[in-house]
C-alpha atoms as a PDB file:
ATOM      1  CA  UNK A   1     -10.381 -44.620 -19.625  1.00  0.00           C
ATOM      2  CA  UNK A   2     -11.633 -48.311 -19.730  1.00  0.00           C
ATOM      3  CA  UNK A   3     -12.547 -48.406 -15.947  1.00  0.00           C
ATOM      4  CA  UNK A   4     -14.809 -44.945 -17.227  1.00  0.00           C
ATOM      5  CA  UNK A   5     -16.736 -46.766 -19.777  1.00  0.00           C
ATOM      6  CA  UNK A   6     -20.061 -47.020 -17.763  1.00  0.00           C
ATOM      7  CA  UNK A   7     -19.569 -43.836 -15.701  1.00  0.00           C
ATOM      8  CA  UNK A   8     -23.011 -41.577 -15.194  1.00  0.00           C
ATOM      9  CA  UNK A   9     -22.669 -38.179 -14.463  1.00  0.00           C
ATOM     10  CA  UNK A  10     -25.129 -37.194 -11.551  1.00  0.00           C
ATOM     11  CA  UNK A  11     -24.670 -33.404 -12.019  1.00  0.00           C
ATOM     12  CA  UNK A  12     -23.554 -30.694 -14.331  1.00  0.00           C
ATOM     13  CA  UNK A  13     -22.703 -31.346 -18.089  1.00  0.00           C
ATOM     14  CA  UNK A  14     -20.030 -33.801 -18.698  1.00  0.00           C
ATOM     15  CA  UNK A  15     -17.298 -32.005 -21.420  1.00  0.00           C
ATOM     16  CA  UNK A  16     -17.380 -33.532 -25.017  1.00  0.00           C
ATOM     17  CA  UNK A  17     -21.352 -34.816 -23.500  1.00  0.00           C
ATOM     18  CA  UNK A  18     -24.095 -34.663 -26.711  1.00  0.00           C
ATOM     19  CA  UNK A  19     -25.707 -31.107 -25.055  1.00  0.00           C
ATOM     20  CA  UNK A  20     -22.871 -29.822 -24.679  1.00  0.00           C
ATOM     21  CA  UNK A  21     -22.324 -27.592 -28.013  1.00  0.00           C
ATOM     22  CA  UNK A  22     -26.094 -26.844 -28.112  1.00  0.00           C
ATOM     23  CA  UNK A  23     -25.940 -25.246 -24.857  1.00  0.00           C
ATOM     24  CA  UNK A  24     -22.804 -23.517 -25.420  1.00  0.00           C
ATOM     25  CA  UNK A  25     -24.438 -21.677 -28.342  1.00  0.00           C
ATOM     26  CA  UNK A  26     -27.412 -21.555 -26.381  1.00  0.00           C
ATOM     27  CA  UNK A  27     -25.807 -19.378 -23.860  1.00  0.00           C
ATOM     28  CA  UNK A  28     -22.627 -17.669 -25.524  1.00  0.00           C
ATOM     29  CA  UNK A  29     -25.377 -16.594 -28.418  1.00  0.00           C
ATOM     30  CA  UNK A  30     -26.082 -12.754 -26.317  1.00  0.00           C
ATOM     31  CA  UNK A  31     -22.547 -12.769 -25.983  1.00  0.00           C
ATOM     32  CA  UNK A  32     -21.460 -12.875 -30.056  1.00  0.00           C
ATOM     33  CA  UNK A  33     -23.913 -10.212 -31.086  1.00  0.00           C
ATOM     34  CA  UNK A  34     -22.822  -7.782 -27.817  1.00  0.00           C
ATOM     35  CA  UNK A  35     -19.456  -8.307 -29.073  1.00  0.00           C
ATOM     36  CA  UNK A  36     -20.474  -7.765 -32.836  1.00  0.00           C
ATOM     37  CA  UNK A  37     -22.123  -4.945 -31.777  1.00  0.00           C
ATOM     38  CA  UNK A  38     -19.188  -3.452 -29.812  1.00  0.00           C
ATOM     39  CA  UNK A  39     -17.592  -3.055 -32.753  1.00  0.00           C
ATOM     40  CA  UNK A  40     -15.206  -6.242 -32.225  1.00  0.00           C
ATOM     41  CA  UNK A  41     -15.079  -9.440 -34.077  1.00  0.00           C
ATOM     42  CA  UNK A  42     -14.873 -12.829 -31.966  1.00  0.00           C
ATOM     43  CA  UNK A  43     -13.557 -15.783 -33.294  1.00  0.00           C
ATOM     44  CA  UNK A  44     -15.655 -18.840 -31.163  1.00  0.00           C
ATOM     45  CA  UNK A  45     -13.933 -22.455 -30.473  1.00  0.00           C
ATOM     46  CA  UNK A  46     -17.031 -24.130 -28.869  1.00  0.00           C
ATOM     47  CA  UNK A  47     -17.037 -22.602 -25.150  1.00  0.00           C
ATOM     48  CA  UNK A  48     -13.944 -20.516 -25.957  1.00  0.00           C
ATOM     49  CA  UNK A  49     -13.221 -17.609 -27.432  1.00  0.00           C
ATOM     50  CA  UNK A  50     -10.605 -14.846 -28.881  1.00  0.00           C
ATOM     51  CA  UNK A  51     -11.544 -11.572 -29.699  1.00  0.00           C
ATOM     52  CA  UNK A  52      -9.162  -9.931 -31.754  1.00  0.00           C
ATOM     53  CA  UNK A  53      -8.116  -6.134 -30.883  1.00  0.00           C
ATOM     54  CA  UNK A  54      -5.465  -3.824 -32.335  1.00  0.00           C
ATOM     55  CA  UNK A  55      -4.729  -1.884 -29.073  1.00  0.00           C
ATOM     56  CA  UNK A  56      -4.048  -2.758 -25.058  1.00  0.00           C
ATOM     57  CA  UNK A  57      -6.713  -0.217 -24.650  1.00  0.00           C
ATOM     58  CA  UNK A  58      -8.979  -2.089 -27.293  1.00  0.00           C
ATOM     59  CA  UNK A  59      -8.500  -5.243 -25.462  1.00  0.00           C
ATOM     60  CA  UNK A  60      -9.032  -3.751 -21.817  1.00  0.00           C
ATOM     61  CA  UNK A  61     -12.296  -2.374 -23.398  1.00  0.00           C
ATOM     62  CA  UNK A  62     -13.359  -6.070 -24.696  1.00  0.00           C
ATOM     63  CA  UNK A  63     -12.458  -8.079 -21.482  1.00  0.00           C
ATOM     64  CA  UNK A  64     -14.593  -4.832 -19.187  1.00  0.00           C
ATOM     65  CA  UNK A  65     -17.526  -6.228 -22.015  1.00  0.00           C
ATOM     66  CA  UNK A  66     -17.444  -9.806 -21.370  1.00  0.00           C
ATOM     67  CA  UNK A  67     -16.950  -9.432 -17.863  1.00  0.00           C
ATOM     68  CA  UNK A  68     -20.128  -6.928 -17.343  1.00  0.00           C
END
């Protein structure tokens, strides 16, 4: 980690970077209300997610959601 300490990213944005959360919002936001709106409820970690279901058939509809 040392040898990192003056490393620039040129491209992208670097994990754990200041943007980072604001932009995950940013772009998962459409996501929690389609999900909300299905019917589901979605528990968010940052850029990952669980969506709890009560069914394989519950769960097969919520992944054909966030897929689409």
């Amino acid at each position: 980690m040392y040898e990192m300490k003056h490393w620039t990213p040129e491209n992208g944005t670097p994990q754990g970077g200041i943007i980072s959360p604001l932009l995950t919002n940013i772009y998962l936001d459409g996501l929690d209300k389609l999900i909300k709106n299905s019917g589901y409820r979605m528990i968010r970690y940052a850029d990952d997610f669980v969506i709890l279901c009560k069914s394989k058939s519950e769960t097969e509809n919520a992944l054909n959601i966030v897929e689409q």
